[in-house]
Protein backbone atom coordinates (compact mmCIF):
# COMPACT_ATOMS: atom_id res chain seq x y z
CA UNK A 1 114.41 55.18 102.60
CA UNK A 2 112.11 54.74 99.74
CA UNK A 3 111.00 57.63 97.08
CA UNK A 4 107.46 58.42 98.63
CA UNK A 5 109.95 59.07 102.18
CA UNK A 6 111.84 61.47 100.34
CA UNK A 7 108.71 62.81 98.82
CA UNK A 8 107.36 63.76 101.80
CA UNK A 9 110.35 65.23 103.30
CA UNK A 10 110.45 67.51 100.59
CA UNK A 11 107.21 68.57 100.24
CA UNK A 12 106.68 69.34 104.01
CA UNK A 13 109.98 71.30 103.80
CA UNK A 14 108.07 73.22 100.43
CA UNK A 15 104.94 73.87 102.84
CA UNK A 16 106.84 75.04 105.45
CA UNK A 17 108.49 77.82 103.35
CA UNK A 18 105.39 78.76 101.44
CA UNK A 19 104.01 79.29 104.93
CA UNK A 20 107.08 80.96 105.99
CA UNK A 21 106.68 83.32 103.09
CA UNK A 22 102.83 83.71 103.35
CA UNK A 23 103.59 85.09 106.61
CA UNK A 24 106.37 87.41 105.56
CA UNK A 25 103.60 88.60 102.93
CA UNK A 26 100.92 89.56 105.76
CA UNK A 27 103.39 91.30 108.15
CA UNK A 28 104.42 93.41 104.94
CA UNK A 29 100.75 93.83 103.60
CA UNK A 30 99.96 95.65 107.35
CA UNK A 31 102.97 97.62 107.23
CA UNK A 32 102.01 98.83 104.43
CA UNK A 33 98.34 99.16 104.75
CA UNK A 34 99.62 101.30 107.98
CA UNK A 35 101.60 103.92 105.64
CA UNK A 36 98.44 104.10 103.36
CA UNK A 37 96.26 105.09 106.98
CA UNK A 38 99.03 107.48 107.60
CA UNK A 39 99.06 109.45 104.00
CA UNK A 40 95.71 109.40 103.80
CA UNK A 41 95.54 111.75 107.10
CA UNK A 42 98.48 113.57 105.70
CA UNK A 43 96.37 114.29 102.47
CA UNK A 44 93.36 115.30 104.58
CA UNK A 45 95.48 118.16 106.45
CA UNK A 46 97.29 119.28 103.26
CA UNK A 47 93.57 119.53 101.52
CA UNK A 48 92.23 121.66 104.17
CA UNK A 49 95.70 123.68 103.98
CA UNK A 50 94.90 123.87 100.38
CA UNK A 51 91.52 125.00 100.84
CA UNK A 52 93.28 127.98 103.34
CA UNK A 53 95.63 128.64 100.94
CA UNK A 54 93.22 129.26 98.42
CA UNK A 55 91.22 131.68 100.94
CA UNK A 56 94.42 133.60 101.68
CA UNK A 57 95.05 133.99 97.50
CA UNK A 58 91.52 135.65 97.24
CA UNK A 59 91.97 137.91 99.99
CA UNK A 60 95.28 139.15 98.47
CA UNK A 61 93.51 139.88 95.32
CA UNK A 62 90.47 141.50 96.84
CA UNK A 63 93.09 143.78 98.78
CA UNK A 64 95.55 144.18 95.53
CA UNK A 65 92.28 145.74 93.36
């Protein structure tokens, strides 16, 4: 086996774990951009809760005066 043999060896095995790890990278990327869709409906509800919340605060005082 020559050098430019051995180069190549090694350099496909490189490739092959940069793809490896590019992959690993996406999977994580749409787990994570999943989470994001989730607390972004969370924060939705807990902004109209808020808004309820705020309602139910002026009532009290109306009532209190």
């Amino acid at each position: 086996m020559d050098i430019n043999t051995i180069m190549i060896i090694l350099l496909s095995f490189v490739i092959i774990c940069l793809l490896f790890v590019m992959y690993v990278m996406y999977v994580r990327i749409q787990q994570l951009l999943d989470e994001v869709e989730m607390l972004t409906g969370r924060m939705e509800i807990t902004g109209s809760e808020l808004k309820q919340l705020t309602q139910s605060i002026e009532e009290y005082k109306r009532m209190r005066v």
